[in-house]
PDB file of N, CA and C in Angstrom:
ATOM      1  N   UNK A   1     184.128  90.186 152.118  1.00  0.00           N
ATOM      2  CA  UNK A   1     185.417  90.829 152.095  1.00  0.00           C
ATOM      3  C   UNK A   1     186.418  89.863 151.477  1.00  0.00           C
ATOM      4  N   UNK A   2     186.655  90.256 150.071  1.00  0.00           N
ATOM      5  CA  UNK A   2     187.595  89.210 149.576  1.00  0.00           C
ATOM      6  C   UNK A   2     189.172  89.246 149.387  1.00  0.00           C
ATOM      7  N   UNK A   3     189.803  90.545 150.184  1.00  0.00           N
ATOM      8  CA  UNK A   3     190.702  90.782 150.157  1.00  0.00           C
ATOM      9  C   UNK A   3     191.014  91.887 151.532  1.00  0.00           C
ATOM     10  N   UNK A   4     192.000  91.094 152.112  1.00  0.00           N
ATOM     11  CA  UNK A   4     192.252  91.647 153.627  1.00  0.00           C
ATOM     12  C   UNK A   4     193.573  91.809 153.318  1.00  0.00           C
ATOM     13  N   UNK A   5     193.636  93.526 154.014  1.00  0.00           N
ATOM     14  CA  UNK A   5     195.279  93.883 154.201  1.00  0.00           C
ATOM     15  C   UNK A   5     195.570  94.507 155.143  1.00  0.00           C
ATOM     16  N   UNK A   6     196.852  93.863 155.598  1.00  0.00           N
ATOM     17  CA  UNK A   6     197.540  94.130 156.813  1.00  0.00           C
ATOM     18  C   UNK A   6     197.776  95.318 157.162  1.00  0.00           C
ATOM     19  N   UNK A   7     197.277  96.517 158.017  1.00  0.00           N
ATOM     20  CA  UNK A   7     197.516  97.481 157.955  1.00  0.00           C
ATOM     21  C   UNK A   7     198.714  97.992 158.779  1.00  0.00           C
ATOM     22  N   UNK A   8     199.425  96.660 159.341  1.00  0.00           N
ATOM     23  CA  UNK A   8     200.735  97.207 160.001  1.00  0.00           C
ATOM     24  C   UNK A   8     201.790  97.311 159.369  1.00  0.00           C
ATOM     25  N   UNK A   9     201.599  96.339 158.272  1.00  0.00           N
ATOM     26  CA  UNK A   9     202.963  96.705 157.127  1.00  0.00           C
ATOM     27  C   UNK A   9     202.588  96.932 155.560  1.00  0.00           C
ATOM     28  N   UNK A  10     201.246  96.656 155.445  1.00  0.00           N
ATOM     29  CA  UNK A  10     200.646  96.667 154.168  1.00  0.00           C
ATOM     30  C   UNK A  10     200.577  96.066 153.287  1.00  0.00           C
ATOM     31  N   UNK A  11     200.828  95.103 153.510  1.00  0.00           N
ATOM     32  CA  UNK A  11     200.810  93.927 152.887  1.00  0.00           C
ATOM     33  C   UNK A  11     199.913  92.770 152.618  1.00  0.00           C
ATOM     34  N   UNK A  12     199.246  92.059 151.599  1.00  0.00           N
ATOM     35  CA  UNK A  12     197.951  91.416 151.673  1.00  0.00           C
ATOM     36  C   UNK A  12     198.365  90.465 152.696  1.00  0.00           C
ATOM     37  N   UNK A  13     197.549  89.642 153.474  1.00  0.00           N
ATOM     38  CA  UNK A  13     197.419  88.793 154.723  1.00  0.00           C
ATOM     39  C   UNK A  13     196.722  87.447 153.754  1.00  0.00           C
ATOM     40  N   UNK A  14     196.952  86.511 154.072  1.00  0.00           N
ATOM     41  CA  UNK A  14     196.042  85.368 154.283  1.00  0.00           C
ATOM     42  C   UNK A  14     195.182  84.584 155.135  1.00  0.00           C
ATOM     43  N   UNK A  15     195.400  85.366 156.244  1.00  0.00           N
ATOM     44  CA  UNK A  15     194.757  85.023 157.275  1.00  0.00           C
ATOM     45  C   UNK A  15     193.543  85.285 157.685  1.00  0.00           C
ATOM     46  N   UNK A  16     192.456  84.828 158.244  1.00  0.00           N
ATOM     47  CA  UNK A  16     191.046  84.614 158.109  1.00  0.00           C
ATOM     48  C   UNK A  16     190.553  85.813 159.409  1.00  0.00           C
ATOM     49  N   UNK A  17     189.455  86.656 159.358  1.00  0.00           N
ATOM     50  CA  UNK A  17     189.022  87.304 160.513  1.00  0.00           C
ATOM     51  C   UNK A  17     188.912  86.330 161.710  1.00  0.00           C
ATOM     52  N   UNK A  18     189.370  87.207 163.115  1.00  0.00           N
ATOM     53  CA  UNK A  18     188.667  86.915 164.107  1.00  0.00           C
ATOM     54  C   UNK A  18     187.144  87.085 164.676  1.00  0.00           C
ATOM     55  N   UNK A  19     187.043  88.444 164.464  1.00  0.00           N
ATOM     56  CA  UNK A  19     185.971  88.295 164.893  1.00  0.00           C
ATOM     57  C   UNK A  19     184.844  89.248 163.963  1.00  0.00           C
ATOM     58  N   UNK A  20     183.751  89.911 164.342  1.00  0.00           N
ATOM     59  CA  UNK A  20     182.586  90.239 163.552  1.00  0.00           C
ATOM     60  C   UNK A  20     182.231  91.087 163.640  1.00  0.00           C
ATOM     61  N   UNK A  21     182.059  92.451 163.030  1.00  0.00           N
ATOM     62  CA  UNK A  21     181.690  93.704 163.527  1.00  0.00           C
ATOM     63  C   UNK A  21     180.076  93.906 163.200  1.00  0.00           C
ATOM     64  N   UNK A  22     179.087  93.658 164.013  1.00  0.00           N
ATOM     65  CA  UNK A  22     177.724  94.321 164.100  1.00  0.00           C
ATOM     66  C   UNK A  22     177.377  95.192 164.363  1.00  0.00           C
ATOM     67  N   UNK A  23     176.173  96.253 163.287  1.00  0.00           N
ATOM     68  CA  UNK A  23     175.475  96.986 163.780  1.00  0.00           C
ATOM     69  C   UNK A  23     174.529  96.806 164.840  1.00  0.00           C
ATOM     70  N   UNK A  24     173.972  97.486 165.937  1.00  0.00           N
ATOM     71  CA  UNK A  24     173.075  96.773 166.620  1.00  0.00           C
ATOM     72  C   UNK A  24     171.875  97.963 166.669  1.00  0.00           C
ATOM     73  N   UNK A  25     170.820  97.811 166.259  1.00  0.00           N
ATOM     74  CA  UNK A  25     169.464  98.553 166.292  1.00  0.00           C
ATOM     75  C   UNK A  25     168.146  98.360 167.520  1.00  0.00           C
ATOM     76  N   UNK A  26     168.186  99.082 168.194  1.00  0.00           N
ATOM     77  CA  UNK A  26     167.303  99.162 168.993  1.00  0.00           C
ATOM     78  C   UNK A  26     165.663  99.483 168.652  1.00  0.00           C
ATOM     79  N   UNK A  27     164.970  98.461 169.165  1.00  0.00           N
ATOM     80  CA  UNK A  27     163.426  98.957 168.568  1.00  0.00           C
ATOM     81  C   UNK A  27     162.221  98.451 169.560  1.00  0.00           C
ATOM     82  N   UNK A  28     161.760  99.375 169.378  1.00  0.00           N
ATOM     83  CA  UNK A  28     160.528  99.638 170.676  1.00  0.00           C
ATOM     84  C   UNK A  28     159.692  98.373 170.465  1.00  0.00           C
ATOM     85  N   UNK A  29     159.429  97.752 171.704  1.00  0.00           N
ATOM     86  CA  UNK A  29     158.199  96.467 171.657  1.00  0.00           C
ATOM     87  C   UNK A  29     158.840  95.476 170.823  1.00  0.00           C
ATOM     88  N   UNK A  30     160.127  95.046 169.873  1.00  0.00           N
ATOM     89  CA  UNK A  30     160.663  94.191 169.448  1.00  0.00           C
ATOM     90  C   UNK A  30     162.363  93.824 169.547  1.00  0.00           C
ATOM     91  N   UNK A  31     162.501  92.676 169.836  1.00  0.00           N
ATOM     92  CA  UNK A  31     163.872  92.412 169.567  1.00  0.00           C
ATOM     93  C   UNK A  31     165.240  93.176 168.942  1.00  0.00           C
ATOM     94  N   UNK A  32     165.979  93.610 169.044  1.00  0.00           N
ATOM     95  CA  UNK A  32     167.025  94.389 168.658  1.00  0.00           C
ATOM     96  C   UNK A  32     167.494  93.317 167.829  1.00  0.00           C
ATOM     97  N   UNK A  33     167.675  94.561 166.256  1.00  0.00           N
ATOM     98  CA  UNK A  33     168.094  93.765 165.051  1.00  0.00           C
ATOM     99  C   UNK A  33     169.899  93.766 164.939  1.00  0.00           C
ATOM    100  N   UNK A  34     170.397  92.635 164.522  1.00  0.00           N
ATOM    101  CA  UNK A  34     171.686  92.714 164.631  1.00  0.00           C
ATOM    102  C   UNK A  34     172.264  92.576 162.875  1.00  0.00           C
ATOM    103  N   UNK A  35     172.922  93.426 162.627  1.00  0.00           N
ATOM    104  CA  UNK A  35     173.094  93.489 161.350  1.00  0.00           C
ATOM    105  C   UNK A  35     174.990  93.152 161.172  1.00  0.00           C
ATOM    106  N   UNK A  36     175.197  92.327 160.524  1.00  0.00           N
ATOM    107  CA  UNK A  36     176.905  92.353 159.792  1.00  0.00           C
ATOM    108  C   UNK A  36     177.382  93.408 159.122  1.00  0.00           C
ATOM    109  N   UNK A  37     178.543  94.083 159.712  1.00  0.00           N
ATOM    110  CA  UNK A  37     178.755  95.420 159.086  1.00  0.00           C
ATOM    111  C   UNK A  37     180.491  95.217 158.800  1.00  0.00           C
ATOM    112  N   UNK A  38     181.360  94.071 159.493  1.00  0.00           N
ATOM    113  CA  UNK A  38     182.715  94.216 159.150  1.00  0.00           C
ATOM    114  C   UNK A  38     183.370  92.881 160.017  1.00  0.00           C
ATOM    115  N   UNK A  39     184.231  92.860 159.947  1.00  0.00           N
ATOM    116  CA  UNK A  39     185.377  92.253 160.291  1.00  0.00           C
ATOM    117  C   UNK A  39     186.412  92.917 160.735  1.00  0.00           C
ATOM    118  N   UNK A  40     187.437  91.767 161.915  1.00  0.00           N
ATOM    119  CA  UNK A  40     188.292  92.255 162.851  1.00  0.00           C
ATOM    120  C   UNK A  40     189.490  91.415 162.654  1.00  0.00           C
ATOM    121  N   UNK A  41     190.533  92.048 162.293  1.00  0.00           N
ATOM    122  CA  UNK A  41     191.725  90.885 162.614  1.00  0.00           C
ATOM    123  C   UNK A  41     192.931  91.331 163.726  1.00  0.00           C
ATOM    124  N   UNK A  42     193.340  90.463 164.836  1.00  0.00           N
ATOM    125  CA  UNK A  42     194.154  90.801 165.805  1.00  0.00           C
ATOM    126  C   UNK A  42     195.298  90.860 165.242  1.00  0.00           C
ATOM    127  N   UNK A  43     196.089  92.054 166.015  1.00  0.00           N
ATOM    128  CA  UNK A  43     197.408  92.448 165.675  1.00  0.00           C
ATOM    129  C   UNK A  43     198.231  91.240 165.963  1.00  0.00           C
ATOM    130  N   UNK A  44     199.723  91.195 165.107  1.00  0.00           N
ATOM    131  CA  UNK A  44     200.505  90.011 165.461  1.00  0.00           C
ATOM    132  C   UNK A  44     201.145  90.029 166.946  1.00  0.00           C
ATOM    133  N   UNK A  45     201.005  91.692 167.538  1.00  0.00           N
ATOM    134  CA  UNK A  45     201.287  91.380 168.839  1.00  0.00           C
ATOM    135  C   UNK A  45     200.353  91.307 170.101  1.00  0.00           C
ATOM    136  N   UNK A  46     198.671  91.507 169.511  1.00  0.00           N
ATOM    137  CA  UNK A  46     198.135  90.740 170.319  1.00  0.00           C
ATOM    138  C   UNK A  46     197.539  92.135 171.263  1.00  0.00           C
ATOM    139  N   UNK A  47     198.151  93.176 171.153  1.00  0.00           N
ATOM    140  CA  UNK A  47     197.609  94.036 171.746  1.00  0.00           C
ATOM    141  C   UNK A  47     196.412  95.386 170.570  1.00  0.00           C
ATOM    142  N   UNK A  48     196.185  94.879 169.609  1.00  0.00           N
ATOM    143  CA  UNK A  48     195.134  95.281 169.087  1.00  0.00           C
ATOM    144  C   UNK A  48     194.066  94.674 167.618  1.00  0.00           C
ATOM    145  N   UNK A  49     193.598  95.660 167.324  1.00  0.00           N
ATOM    146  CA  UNK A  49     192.587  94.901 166.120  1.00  0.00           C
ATOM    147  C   UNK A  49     192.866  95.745 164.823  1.00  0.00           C
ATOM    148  N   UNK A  50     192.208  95.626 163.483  1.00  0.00           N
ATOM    149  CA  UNK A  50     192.451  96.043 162.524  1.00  0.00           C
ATOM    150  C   UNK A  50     190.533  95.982 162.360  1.00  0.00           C
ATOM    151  N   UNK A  51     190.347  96.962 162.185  1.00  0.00           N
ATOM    152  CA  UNK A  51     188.068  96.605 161.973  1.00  0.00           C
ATOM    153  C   UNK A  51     188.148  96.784 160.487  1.00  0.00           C
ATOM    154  N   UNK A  52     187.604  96.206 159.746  1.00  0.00           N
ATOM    155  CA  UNK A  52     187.595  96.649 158.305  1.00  0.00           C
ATOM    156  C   UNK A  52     186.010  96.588 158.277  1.00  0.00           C
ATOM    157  N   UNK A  53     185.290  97.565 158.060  1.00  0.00           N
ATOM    158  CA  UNK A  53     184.073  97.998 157.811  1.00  0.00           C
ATOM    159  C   UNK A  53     183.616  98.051 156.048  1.00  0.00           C
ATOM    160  N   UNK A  54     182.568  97.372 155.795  1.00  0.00           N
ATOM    161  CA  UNK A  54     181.972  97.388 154.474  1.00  0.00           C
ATOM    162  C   UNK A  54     180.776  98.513 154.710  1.00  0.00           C
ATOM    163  N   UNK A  55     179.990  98.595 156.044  1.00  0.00           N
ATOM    164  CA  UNK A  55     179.436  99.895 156.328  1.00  0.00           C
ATOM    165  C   UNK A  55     179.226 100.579 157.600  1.00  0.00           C
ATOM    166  N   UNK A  56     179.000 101.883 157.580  1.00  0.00           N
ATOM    167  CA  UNK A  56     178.713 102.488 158.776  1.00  0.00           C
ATOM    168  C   UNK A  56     177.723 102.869 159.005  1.00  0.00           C
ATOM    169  N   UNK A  57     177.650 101.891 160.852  1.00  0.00           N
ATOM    170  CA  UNK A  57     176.240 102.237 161.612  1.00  0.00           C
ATOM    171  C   UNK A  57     175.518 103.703 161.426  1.00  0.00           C
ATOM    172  N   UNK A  58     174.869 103.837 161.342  1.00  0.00           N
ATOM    173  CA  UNK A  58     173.886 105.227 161.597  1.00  0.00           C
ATOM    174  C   UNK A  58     173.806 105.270 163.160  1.00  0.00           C
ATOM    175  N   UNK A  59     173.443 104.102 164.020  1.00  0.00           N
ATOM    176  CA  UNK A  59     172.793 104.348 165.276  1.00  0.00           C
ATOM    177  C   UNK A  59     175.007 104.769 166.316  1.00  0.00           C
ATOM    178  N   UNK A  60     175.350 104.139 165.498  1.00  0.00           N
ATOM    179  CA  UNK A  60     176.677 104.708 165.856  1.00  0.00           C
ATOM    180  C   UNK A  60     177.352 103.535 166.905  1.00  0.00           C
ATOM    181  N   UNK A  61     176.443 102.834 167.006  1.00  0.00           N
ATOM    182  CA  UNK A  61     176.835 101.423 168.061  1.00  0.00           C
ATOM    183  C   UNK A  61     177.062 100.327 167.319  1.00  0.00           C
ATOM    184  N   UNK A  62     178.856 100.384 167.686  1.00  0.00           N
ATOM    185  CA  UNK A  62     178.974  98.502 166.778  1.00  0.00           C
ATOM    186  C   UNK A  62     179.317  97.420 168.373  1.00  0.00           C
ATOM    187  N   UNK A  63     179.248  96.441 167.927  1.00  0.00           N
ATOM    188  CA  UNK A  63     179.467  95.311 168.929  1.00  0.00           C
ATOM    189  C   UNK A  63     180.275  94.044 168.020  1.00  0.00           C
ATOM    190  N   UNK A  64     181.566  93.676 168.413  1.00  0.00           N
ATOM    191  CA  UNK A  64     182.504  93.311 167.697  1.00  0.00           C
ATOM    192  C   UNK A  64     182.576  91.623 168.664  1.00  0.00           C
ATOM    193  N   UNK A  65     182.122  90.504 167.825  1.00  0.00           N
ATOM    194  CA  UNK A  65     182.148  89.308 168.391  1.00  0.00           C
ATOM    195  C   UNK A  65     182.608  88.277 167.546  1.00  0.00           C
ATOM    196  N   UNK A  66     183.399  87.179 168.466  1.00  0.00           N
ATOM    197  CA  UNK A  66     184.280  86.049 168.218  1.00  0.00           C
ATOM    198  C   UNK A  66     183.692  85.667 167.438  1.00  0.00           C
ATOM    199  N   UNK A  67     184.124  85.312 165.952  1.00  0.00           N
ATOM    200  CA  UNK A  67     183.332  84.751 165.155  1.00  0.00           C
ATOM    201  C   UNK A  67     182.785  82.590 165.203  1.00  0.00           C
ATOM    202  N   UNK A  68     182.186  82.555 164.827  1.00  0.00           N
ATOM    203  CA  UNK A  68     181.291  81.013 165.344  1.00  0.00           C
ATOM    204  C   UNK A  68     182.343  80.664 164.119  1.00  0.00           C
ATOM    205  N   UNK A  69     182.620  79.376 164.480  1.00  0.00           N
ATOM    206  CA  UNK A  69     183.574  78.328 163.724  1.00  0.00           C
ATOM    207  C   UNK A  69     182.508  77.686 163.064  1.00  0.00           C
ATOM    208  N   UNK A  70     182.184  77.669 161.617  1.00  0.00           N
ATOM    209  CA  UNK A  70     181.087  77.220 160.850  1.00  0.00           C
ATOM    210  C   UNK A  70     181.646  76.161 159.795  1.00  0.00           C
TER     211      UNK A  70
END
């Protein structure tokens, strides 16, 4: 995602995601596959998120986590 915009005023942001939007796939006799599907950035007041999705789950279950400081 090389360009993030603010969807509270619309304006491009510079600011980096919080956190990580995964698909999560369930599968019989193996490990549940976790797939990268988007990014989350917190509102400036803290009471919500902005998800920007590159795709959508099929199984319809995302799980949205703090991203690892790399």
């Amino acid at each position: 995602m090389s360009e993030n915009t603010n969807t509270e005023n619309g304006s491009k942001a510079t600011r980096k995601p919080s956190h990580t939007a995964y698909s999560i796939r369930e599968r019989e006799g193996k490990e549940s596959k976790w797939t990268e599907i988007g990014v989350a950035f917190p509102h400036k007041d803290g009471k919500g998120y902005d998800i920007l999705f590159d795709v959508v789950p099929l199984s319809g279950r995302v799980t949205i986590r703090v991203q690892d400081q790399k």
